[in-house]
Protein backbone atom coordinates (compact mmCIF):
# COMPACT_ATOMS: atom_id res chain seq x y z
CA UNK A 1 0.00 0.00 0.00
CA UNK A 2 1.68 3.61 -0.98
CA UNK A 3 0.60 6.62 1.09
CA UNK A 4 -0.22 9.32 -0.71
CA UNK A 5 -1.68 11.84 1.70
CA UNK A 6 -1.96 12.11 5.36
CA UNK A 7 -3.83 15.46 6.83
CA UNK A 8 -5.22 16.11 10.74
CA UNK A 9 -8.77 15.74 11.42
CA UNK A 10 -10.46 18.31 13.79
CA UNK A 11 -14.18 16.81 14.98
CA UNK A 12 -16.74 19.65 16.02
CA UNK A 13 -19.87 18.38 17.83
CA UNK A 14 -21.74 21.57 16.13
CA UNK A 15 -20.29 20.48 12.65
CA UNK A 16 -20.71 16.97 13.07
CA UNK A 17 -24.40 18.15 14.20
CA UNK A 18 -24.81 19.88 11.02
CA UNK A 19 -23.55 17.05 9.33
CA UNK A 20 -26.12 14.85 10.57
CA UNK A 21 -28.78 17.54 9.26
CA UNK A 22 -27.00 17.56 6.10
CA UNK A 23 -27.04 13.93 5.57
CA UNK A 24 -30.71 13.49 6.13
CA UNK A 25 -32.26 16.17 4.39
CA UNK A 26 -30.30 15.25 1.32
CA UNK A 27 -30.79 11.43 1.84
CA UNK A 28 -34.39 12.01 1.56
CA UNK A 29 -35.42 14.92 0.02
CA UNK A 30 -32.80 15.07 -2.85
CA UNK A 31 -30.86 11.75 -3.61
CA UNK A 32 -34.21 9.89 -2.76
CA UNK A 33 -36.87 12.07 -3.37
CA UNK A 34 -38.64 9.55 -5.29
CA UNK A 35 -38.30 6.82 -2.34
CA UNK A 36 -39.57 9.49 0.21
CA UNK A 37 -42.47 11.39 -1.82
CA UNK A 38 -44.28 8.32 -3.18
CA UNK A 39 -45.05 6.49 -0.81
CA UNK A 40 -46.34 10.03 1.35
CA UNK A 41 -48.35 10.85 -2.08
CA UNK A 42 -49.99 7.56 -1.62
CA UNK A 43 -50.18 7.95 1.68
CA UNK A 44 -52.15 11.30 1.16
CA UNK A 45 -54.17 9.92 -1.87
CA UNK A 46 -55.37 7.09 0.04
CA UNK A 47 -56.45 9.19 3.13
CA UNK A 48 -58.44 11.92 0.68
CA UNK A 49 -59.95 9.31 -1.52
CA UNK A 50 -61.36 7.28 1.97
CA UNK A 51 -62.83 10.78 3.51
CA UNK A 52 -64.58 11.27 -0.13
CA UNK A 53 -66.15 7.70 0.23
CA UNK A 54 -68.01 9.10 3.39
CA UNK A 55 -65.33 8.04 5.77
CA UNK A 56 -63.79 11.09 7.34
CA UNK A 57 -63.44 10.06 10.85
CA UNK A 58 -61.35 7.16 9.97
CA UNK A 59 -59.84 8.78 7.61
CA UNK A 60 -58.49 11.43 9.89
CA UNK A 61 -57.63 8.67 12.70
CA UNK A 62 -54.87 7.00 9.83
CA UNK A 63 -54.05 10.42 8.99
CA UNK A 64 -52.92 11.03 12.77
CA UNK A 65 -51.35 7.65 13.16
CA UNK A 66 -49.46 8.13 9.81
CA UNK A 67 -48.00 11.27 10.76
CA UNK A 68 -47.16 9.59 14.16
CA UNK A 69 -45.15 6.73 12.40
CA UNK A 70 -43.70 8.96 10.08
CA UNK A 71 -42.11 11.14 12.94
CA UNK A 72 -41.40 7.96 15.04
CA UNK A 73 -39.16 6.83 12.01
CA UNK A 74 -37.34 9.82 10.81
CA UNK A 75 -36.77 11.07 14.41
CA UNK A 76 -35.61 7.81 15.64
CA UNK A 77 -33.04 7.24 12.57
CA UNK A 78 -31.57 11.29 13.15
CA UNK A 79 -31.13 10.35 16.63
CA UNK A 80 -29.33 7.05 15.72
CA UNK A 81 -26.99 8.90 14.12
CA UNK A 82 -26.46 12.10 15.89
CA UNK A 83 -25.96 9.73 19.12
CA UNK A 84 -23.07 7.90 16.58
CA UNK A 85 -21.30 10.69 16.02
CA UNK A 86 -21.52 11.84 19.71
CA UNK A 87 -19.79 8.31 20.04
CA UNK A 88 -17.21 9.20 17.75
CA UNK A 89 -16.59 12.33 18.78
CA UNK A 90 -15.97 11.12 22.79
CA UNK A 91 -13.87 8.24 21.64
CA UNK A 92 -11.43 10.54 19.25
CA UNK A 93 -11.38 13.36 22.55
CA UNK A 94 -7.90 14.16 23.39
CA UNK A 95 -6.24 12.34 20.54
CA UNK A 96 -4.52 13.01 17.14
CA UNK A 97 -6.72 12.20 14.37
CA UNK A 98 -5.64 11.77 10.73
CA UNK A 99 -6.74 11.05 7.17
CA UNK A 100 -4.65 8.86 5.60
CA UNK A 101 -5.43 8.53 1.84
CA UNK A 102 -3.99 5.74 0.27
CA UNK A 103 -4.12 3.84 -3.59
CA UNK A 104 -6.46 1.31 -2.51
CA UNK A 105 -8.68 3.55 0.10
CA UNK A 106 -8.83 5.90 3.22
CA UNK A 107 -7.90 4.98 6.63
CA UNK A 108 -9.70 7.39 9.21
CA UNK A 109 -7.82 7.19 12.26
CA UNK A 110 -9.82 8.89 14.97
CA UNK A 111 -9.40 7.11 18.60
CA UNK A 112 -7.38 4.15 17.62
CA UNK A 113 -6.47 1.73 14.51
CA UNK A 114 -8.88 2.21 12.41
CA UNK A 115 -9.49 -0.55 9.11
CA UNK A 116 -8.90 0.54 5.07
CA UNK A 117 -11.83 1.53 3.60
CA UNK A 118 -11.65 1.10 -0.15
CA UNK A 119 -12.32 3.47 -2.50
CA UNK A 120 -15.16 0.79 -4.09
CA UNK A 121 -17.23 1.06 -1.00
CA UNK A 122 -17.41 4.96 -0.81
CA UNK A 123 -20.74 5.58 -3.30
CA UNK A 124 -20.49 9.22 -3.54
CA UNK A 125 -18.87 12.19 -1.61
CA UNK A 126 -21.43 15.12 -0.48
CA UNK A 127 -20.19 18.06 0.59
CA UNK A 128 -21.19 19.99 4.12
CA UNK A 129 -19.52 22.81 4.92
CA UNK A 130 -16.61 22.06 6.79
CA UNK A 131 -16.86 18.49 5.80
CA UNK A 132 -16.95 15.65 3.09
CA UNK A 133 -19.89 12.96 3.90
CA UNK A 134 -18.47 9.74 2.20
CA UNK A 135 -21.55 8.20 1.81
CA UNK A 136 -21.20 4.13 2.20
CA UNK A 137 -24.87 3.14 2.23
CA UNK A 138 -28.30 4.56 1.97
CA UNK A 139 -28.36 5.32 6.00
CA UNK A 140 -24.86 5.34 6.80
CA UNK A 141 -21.77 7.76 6.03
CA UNK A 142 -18.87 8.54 7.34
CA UNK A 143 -18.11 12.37 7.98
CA UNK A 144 -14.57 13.98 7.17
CA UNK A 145 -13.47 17.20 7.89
CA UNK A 146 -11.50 18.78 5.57
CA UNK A 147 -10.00 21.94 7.10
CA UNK A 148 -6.82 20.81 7.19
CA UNK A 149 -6.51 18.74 4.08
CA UNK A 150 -4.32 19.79 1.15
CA UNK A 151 -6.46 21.17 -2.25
CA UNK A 152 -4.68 18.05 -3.80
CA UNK A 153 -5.58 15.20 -1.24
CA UNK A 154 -9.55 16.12 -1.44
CA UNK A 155 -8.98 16.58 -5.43
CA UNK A 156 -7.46 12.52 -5.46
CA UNK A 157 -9.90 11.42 -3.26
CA UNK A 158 -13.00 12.85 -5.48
CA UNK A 159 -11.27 11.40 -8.17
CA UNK A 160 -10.68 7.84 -6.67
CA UNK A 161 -14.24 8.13 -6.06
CA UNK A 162 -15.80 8.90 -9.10
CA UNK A 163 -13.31 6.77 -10.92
């Protein structure tokens, strides 16, 4: 494995915060707008078409007890990962954290050894703010702070992504 750039990570319970925020609203609203819309529109067509048939009260209970289970879910999953990056953040306090960015992947070294991740696995890089979201599945990502990287490191890395 040949290094090719290593650069200090800073983590920011605000940013990482915003991060979070970032992640979600772009998860659902604009990478899968389609997966999140639909199945509301149905939602919504289903409740109006059973208060036209004469059913309004029950219409209005599934109405509440959608929007219930909605909140439920979406609340429960930004709290699952606002809590894991509160994790993060306590277990990197007080240490030196790099980026190591290698041929075959990144190494993310914040609070101990930390594994390779290749390149492969990264889907797609968002940017937030002060930080790079390497997104590695549909609910999970990994954040990276970037104010200390070199212009070339976060240049490679976009490229080992896309490529």
């Amino acid at each position: 494995m040949s290094e090719r750039y290593v650069f200090p990570l800073r983590y920011d319970e605000n940013e990482l915060k915003r991060a979070v925020d970032a992640f979600a609203w772009r998860a659902l609203f604009k990478e899968g707008a389609a997966r999140t819309l639909v199945p509301l529109g149905l939602i919504a067509l289903s409740l109006v078409m059973l208060g036209l048939s004469g059913e309004g009260e029950i219409a209005s209970l599934l109405l509440a007890l959608s929007l219930f289970v909605l909140f439920v879910f979406f609340s429960g999953g930004w709290r699952r990962l606002r809590r894991e990056m509160r994790d993060k953040i306590a277990a990197a306090q007080g240490r030196f954290c790099f980026a190591r960015l290698f041929d075959e992947g990144i190494v993310i070294e914040a609070g101990g050894p930390a594994p390779l991740l290749e390149w492969k696995a990264i889907k797609a890089v968002w940017p937030a703010g002060p930080m790079l979201l390497l997104v590695v599945a549909t609910n999970h990502f990994i954040a990276l702070p970037i104010a200390g990287a070199p212009k070339e490191a976060l240049e490679f890395l976009q490229a080992q992504v896309a490529g």
